[in-house]
PDB file of N, CA and C in Angstrom:
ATOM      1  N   UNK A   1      10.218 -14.832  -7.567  1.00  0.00           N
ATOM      2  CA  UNK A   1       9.063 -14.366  -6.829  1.00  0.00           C
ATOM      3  C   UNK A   1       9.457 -14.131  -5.372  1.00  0.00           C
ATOM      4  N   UNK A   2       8.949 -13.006  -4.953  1.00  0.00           N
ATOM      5  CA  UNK A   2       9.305 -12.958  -3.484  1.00  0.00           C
ATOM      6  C   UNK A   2       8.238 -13.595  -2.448  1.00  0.00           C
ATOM      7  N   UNK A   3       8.913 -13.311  -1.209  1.00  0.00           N
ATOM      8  CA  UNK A   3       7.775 -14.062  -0.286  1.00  0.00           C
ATOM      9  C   UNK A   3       7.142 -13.038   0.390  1.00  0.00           C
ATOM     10  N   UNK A   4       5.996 -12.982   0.929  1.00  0.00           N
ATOM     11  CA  UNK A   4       5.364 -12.168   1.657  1.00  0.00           C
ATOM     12  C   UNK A   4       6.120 -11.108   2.740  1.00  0.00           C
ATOM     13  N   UNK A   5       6.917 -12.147   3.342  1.00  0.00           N
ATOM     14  CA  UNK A   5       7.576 -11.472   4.126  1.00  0.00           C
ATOM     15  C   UNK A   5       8.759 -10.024   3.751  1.00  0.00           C
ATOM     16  N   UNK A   6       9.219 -10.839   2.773  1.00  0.00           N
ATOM     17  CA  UNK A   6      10.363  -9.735   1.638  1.00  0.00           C
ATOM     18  C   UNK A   6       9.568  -8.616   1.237  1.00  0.00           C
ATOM     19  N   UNK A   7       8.081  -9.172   0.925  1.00  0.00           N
ATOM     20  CA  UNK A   7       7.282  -7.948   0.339  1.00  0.00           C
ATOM     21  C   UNK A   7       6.947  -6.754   1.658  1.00  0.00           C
ATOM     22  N   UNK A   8       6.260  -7.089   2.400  1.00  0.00           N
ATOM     23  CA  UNK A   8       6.247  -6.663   3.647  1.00  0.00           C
ATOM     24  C   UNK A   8       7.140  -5.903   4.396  1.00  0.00           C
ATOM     25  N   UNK A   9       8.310  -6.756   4.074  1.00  0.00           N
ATOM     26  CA  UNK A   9       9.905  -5.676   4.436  1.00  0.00           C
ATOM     27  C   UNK A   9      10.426  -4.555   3.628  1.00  0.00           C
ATOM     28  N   UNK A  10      10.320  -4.576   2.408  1.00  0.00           N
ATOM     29  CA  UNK A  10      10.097  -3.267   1.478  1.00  0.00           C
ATOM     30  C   UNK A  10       9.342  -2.684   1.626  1.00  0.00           C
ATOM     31  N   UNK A  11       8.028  -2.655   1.334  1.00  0.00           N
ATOM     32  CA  UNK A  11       7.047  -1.727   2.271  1.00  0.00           C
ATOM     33  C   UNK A  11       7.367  -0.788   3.049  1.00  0.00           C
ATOM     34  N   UNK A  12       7.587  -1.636   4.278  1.00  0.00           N
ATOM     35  CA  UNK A  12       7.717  -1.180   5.024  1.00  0.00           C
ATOM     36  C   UNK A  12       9.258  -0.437   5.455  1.00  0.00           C
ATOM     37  N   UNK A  13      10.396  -0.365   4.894  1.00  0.00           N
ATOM     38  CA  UNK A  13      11.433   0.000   4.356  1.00  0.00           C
ATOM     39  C   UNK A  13      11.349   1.255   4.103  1.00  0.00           C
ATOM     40  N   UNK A  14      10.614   1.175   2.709  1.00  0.00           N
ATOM     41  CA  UNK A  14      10.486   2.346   2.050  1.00  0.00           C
ATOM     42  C   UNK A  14       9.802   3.268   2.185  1.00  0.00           C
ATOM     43  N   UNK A  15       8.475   3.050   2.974  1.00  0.00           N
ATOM     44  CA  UNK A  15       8.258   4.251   4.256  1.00  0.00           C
ATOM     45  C   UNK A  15       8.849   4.886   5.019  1.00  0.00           C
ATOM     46  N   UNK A  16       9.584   4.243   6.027  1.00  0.00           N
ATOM     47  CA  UNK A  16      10.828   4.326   6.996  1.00  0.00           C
ATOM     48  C   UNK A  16      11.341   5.414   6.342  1.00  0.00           C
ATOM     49  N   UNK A  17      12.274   5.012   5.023  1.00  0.00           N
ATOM     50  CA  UNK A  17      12.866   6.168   4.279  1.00  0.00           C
ATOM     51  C   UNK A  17      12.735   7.534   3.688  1.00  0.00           C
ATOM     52  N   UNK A  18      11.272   7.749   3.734  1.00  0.00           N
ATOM     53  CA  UNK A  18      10.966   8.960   3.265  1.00  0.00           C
ATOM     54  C   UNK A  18       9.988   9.551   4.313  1.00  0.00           C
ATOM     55  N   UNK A  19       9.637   9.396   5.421  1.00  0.00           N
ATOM     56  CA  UNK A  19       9.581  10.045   6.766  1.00  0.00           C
ATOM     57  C   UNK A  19      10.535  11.075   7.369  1.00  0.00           C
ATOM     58  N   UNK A  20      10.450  12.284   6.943  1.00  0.00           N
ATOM     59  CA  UNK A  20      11.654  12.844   7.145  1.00  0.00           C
ATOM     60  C   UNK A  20      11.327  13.586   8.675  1.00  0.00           C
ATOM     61  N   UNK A  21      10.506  13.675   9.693  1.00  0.00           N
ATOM     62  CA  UNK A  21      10.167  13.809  10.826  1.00  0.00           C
ATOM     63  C   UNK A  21      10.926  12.345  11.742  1.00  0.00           C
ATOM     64  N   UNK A  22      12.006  13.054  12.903  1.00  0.00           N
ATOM     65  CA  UNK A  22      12.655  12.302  13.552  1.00  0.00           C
ATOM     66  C   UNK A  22      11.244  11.459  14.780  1.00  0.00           C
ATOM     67  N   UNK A  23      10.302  12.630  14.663  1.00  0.00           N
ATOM     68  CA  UNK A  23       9.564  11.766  15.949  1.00  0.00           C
ATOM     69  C   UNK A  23       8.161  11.567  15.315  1.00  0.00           C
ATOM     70  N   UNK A  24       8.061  10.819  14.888  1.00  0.00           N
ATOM     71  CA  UNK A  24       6.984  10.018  14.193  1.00  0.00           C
ATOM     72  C   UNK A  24       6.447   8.883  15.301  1.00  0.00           C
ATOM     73  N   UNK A  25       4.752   8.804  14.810  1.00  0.00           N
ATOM     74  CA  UNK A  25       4.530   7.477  15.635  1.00  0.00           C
ATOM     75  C   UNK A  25       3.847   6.735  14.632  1.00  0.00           C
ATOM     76  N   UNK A  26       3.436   6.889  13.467  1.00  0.00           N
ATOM     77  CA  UNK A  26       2.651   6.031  12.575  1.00  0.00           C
ATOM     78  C   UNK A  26       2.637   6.387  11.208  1.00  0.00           C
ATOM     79  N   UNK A  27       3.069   5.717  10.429  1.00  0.00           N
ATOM     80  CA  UNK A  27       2.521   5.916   8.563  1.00  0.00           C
ATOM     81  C   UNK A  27       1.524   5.096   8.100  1.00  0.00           C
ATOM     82  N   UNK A  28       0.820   5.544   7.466  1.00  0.00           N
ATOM     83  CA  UNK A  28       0.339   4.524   6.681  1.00  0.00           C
ATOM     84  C   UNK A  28       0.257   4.895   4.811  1.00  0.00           C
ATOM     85  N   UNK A  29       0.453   3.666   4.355  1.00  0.00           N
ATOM     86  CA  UNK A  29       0.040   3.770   2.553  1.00  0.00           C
ATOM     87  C   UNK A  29      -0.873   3.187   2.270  1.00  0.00           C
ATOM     88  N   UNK A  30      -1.991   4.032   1.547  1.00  0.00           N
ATOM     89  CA  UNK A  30      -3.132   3.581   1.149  1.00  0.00           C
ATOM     90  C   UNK A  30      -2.845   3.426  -0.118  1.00  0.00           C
ATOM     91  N   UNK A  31      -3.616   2.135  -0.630  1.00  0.00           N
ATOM     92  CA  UNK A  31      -2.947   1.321  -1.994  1.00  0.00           C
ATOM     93  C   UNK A  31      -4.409   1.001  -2.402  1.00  0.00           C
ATOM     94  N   UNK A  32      -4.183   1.039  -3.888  1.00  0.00           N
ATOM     95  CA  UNK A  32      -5.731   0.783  -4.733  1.00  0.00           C
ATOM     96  C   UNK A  32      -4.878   0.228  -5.723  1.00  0.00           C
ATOM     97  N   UNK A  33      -5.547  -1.127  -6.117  1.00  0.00           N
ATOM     98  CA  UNK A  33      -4.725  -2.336  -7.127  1.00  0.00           C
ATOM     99  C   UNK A  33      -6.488  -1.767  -8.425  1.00  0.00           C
ATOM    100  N   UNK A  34      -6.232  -1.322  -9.429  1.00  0.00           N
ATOM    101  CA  UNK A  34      -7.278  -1.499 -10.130  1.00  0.00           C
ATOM    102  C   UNK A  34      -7.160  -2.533 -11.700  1.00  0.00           C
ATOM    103  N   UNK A  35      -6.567  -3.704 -10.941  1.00  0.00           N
ATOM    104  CA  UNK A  35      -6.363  -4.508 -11.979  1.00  0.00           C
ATOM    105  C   UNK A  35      -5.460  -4.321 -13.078  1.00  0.00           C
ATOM    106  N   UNK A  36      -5.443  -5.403 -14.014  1.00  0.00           N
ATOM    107  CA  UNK A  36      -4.453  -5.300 -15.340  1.00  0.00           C
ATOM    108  C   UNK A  36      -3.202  -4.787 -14.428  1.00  0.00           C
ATOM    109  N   UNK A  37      -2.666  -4.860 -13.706  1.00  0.00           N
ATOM    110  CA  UNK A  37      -1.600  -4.307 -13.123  1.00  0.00           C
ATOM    111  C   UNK A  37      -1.292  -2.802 -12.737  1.00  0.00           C
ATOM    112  N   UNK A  38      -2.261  -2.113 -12.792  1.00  0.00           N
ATOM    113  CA  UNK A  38      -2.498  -0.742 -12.406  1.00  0.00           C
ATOM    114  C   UNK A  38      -2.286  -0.566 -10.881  1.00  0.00           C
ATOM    115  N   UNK A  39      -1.760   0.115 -10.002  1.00  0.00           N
ATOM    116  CA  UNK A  39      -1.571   0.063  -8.546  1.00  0.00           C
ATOM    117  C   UNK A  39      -0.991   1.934  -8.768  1.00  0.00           C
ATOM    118  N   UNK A  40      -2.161   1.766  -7.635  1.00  0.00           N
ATOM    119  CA  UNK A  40      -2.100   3.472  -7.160  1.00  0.00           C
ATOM    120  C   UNK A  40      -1.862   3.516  -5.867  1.00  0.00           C
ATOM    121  N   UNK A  41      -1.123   4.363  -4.641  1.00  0.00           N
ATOM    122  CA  UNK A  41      -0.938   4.814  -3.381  1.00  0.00           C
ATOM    123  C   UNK A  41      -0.704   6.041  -3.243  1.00  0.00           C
ATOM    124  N   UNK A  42      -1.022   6.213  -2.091  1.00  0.00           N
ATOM    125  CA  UNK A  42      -0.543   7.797  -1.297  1.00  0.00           C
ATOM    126  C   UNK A  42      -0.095   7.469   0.183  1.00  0.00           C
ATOM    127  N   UNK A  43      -0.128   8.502   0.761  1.00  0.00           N
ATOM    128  CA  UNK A  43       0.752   8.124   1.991  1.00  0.00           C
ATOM    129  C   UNK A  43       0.645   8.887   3.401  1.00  0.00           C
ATOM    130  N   UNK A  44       0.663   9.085   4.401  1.00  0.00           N
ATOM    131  CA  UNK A  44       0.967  10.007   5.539  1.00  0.00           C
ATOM    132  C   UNK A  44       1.501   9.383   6.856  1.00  0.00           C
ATOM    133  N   UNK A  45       2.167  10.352   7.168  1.00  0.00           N
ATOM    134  CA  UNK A  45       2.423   9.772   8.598  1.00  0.00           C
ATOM    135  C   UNK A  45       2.161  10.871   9.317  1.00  0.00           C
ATOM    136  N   UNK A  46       2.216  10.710  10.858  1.00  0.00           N
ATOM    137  CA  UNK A  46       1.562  11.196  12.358  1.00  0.00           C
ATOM    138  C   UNK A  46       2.871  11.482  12.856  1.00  0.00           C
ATOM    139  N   UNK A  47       3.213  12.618  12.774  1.00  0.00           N
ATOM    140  CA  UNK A  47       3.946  12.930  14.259  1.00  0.00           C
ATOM    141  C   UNK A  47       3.776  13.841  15.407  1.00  0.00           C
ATOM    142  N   UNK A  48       3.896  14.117  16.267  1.00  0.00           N
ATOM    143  CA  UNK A  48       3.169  14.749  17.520  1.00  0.00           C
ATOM    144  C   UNK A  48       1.727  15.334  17.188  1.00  0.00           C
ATOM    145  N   UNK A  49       0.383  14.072  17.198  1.00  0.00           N
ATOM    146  CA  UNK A  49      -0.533  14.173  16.500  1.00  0.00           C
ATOM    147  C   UNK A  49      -0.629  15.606  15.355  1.00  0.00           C
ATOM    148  N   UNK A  50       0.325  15.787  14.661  1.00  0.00           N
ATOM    149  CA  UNK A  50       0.290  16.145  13.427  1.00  0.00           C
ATOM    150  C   UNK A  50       0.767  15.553  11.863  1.00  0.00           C
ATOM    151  N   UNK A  51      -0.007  15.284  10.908  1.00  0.00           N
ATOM    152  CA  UNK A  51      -0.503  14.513  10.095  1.00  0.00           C
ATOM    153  C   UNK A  51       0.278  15.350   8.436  1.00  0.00           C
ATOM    154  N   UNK A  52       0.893  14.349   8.072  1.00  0.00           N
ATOM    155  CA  UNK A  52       2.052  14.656   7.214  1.00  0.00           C
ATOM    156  C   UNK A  52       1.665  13.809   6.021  1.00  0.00           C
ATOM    157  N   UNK A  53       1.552  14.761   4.670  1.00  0.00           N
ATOM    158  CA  UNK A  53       1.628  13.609   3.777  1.00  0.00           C
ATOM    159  C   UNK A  53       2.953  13.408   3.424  1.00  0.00           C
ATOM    160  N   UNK A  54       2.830  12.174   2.798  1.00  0.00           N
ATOM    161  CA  UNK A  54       4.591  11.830   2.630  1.00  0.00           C
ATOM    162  C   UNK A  54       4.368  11.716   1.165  1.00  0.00           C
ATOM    163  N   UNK A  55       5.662  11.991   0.495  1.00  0.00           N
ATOM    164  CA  UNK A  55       5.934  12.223  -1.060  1.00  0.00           C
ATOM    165  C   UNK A  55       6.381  11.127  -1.886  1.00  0.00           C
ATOM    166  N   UNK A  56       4.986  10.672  -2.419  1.00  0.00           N
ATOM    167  CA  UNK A  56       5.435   9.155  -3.308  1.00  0.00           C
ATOM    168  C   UNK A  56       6.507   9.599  -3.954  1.00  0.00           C
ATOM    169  N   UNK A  57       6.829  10.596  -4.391  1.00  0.00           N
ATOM    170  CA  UNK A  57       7.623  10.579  -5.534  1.00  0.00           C
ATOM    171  C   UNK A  57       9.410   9.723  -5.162  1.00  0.00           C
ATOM    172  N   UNK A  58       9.558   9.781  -3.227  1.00  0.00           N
ATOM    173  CA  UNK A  58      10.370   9.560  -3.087  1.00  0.00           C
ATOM    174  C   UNK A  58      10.419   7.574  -2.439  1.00  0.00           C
ATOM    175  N   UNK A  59       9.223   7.596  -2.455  1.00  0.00           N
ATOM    176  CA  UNK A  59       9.159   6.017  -2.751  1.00  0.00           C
ATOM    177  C   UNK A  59       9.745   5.136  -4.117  1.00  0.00           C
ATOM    178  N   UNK A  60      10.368   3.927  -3.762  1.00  0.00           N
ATOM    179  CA  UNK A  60      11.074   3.638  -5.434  1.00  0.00           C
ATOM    180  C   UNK A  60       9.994   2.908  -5.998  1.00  0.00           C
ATOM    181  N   UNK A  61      10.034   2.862  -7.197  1.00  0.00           N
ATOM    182  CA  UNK A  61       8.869   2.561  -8.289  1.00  0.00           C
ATOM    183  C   UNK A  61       8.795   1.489  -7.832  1.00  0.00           C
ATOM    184  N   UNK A  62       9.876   0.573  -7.456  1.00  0.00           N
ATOM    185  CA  UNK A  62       9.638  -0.898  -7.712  1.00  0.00           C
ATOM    186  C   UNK A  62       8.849  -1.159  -6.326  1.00  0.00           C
ATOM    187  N   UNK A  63       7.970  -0.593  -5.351  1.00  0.00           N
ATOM    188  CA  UNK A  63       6.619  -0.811  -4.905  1.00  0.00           C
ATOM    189  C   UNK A  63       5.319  -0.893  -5.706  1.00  0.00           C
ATOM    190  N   UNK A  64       5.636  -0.934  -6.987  1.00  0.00           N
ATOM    191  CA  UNK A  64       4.268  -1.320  -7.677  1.00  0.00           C
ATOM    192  C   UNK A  64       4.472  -2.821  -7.957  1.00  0.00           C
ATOM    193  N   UNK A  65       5.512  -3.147  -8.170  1.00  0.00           N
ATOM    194  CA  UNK A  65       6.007  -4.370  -8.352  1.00  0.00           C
ATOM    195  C   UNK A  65       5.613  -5.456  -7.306  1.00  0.00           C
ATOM    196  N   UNK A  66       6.090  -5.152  -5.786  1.00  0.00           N
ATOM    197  CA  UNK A  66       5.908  -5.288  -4.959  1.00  0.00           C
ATOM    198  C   UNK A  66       4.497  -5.259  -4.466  1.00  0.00           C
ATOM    199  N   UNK A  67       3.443  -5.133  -5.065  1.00  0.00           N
ATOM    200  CA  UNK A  67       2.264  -4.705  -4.800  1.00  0.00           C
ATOM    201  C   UNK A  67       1.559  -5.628  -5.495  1.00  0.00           C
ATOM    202  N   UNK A  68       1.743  -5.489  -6.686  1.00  0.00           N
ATOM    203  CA  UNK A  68       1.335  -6.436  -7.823  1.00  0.00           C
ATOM    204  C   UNK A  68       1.450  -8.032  -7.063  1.00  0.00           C
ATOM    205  N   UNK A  69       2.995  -8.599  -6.768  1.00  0.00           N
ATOM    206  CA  UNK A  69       2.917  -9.525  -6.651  1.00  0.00           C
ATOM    207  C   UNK A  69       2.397  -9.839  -5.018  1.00  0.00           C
ATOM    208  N   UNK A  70       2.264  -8.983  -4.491  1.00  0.00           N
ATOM    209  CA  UNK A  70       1.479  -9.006  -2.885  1.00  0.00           C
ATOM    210  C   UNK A  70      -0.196  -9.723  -3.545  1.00  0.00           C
ATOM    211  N   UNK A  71      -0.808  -8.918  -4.393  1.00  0.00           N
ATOM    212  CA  UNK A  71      -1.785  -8.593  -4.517  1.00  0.00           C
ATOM    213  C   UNK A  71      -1.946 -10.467  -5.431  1.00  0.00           C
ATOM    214  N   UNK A  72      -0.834 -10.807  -5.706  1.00  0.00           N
ATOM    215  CA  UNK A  72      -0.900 -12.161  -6.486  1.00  0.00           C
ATOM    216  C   UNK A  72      -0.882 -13.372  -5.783  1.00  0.00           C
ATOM    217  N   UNK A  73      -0.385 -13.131  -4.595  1.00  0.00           N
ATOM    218  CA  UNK A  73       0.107 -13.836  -3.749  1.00  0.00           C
ATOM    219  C   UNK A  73      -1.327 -14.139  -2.634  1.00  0.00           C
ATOM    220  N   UNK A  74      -1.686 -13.167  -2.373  1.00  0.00           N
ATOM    221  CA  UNK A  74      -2.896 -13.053  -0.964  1.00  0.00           C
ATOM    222  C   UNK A  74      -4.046 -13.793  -1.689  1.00  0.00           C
ATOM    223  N   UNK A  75      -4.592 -13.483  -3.312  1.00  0.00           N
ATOM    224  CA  UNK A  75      -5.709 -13.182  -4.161  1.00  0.00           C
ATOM    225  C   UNK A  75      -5.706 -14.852  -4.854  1.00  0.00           C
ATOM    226  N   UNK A  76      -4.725 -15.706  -4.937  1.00  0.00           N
ATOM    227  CA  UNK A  76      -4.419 -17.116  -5.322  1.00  0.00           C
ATOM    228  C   UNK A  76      -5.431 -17.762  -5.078  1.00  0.00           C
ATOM    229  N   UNK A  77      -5.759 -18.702  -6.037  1.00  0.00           N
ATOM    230  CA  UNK A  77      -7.108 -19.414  -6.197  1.00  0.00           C
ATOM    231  C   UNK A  77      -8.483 -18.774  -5.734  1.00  0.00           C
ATOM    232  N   UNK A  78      -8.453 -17.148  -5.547  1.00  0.00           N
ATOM    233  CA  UNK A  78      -9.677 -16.706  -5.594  1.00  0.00           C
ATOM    234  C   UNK A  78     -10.176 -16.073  -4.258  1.00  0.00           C
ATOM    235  N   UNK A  79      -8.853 -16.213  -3.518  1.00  0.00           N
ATOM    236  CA  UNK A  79      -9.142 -16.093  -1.837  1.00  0.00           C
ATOM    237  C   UNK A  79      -8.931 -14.493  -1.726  1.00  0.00           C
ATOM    238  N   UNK A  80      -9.430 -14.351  -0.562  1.00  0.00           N
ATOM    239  CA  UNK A  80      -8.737 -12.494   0.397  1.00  0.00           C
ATOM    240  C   UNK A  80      -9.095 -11.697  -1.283  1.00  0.00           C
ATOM    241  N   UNK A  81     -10.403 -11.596  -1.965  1.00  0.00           N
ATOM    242  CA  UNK A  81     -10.343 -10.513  -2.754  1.00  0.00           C
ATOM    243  C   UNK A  81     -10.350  -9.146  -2.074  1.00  0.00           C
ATOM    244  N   UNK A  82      -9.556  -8.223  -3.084  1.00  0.00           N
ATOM    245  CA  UNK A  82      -9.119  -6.947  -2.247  1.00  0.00           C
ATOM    246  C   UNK A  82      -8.955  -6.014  -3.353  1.00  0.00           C
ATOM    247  N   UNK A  83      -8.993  -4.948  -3.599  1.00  0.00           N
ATOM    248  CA  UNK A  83      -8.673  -3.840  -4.375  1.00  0.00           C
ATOM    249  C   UNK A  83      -8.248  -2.721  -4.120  1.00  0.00           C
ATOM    250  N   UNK A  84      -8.734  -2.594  -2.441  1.00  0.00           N
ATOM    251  CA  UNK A  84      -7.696  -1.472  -1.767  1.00  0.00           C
ATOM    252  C   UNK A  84      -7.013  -2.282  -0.534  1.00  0.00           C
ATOM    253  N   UNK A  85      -5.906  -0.957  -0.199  1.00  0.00           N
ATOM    254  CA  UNK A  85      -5.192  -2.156   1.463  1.00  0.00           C
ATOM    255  C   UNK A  85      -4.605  -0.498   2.141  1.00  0.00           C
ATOM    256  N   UNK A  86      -4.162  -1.512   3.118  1.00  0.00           N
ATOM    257  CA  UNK A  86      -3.843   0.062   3.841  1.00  0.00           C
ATOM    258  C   UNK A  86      -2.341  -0.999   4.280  1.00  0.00           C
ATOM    259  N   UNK A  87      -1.246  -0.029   4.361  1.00  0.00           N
ATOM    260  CA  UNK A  87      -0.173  -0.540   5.468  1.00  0.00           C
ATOM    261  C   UNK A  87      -0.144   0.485   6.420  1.00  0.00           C
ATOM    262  N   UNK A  88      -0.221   0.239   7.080  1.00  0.00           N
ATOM    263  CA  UNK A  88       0.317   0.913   8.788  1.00  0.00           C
ATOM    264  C   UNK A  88       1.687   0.309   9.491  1.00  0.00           C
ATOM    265  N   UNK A  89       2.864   1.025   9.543  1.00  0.00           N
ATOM    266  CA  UNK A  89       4.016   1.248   9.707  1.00  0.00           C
ATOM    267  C   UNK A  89       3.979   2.314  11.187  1.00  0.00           C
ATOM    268  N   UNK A  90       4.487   1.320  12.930  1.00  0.00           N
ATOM    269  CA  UNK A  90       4.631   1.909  13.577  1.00  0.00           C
ATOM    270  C   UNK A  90       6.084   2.429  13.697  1.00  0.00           C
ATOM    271  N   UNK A  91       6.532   3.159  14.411  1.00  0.00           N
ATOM    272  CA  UNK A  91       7.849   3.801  14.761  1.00  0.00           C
ATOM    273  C   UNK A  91       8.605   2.686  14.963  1.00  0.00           C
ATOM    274  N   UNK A  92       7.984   2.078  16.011  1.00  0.00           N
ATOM    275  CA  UNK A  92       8.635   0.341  16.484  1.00  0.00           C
ATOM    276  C   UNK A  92       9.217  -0.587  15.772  1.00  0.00           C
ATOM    277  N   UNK A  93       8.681  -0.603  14.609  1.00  0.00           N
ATOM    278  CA  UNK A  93       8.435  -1.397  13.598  1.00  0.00           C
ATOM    279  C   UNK A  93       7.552  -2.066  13.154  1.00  0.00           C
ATOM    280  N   UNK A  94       6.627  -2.208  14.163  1.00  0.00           N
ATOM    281  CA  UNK A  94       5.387  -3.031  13.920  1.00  0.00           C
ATOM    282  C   UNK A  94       4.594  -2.635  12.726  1.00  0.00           C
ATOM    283  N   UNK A  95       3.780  -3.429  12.145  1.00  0.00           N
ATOM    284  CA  UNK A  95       3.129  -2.962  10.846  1.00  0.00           C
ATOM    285  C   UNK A  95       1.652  -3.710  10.815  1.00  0.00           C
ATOM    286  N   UNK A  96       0.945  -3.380  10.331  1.00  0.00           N
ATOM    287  CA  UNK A  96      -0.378  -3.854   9.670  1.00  0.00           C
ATOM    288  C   UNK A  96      -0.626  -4.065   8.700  1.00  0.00           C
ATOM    289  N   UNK A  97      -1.108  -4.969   7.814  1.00  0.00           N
ATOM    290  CA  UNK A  97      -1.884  -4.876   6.443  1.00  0.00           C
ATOM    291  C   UNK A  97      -3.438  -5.254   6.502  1.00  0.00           C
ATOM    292  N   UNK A  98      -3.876  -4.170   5.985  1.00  0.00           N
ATOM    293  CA  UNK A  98      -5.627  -4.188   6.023  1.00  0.00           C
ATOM    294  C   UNK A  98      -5.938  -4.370   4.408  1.00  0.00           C
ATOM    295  N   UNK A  99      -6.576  -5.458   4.080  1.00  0.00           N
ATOM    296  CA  UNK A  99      -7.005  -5.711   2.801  1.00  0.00           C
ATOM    297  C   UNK A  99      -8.815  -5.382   2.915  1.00  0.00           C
ATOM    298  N   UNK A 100      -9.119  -4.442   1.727  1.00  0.00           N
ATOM    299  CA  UNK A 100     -10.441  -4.470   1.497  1.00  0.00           C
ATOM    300  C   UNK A 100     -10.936  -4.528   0.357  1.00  0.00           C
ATOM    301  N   UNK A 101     -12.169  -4.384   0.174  1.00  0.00           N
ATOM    302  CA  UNK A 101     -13.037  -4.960  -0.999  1.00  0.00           C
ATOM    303  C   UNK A 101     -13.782  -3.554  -0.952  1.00  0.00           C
ATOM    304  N   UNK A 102     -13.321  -3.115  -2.147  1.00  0.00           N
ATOM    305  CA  UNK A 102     -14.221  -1.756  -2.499  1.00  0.00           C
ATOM    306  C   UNK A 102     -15.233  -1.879  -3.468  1.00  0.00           C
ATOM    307  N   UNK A 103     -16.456  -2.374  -3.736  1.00  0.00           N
ATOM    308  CA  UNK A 103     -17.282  -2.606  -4.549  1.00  0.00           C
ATOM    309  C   UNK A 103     -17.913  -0.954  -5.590  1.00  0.00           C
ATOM    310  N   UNK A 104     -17.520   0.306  -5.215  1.00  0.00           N
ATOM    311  CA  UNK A 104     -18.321   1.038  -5.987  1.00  0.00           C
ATOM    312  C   UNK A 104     -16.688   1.132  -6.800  1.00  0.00           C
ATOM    313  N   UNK A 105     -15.092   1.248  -5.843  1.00  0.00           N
ATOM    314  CA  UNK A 105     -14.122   1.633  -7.081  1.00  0.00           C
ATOM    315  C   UNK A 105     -14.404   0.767  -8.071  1.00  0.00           C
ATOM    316  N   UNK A 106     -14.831  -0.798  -7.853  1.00  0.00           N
ATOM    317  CA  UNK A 106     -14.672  -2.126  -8.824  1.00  0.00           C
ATOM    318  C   UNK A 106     -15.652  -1.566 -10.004  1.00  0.00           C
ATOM    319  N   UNK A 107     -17.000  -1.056  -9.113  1.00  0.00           N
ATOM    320  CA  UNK A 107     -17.680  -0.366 -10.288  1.00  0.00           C
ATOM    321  C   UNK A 107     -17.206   0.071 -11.023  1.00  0.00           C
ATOM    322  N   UNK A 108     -16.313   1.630 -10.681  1.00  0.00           N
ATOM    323  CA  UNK A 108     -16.003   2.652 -11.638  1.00  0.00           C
ATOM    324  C   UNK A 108     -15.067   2.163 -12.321  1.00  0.00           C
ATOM    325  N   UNK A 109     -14.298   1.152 -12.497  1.00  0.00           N
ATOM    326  CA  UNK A 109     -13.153   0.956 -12.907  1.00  0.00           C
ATOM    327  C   UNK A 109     -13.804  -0.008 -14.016  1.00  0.00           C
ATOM    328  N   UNK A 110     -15.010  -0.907 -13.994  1.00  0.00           N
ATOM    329  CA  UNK A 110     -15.344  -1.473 -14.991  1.00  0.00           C
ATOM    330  C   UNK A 110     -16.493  -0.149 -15.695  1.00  0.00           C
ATOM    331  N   UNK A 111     -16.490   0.757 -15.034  1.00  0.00           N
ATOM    332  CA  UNK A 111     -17.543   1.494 -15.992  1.00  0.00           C
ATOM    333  C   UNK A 111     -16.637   1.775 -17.209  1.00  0.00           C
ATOM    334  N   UNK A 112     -15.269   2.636 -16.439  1.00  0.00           N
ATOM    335  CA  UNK A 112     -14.325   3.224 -17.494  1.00  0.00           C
ATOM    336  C   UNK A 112     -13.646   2.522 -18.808  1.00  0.00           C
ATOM    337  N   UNK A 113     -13.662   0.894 -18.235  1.00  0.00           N
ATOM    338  CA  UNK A 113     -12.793   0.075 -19.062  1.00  0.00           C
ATOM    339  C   UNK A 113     -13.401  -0.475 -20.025  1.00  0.00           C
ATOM    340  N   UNK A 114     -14.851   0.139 -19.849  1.00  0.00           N
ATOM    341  CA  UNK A 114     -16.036  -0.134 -20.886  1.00  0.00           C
ATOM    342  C   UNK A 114     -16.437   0.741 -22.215  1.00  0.00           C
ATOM    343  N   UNK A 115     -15.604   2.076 -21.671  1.00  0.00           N
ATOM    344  CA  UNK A 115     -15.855   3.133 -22.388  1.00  0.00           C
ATOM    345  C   UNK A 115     -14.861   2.985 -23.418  1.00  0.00           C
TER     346      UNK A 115
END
């Protein structure tokens, strides 16, 4: 199992890496965990306030992995429920993680899993 921090450093890694703009000031990956181990993201970054999506395809898979066990780790005994998150990745290095609680995706996701 990794530690938060390891998780955090891939992340944020593997953004870094597929930023192909030398003068960037911000990425972020928006992440939706819809349970059973399902984890969806997309991505963009900012450079000279112009707004870039970046190409999961060149992110490595094993950020779902990484996500999963983020999402196992924060969510332990019931705490920080979350279903979407955002990372924000500055140029600097600095980073953010924003955990939220989306109550209509939680909806749709038990409407579908009903069907």
């Amino acid at each position: 199992m990794m530690t938060l921090d390891e998780i955090y450093e891939n992340i944020g890694q593997s953004l870094f890496n597929v930023i192909s703009h030398e003068n960037w000031d911000e990425a972020k990956l928006n992440i939706e965990f819809e349970g059973d181990g399902v984890v969806g993201y997309n991505g963009h970054y900012t450079a000279n306030t112009i707004k870039e999506n970046i190409s999961v395809r060149h992110i490595p898979r094993e950020i779902r992995h990484w996500i999963r066990e983020l999402h196992s780790i924060t969510t332990e005994k019931g705490h920080n429920k979350w279903n979407r998150a955002v990372f924000t990745l500055l140029r600097t290095g600095k980073f953010d993680m924003e955990f939220i609680w989306d109550q209509v995706l939680q909806d749709e996701i038990e409407r579908l899993s009903n069907k």
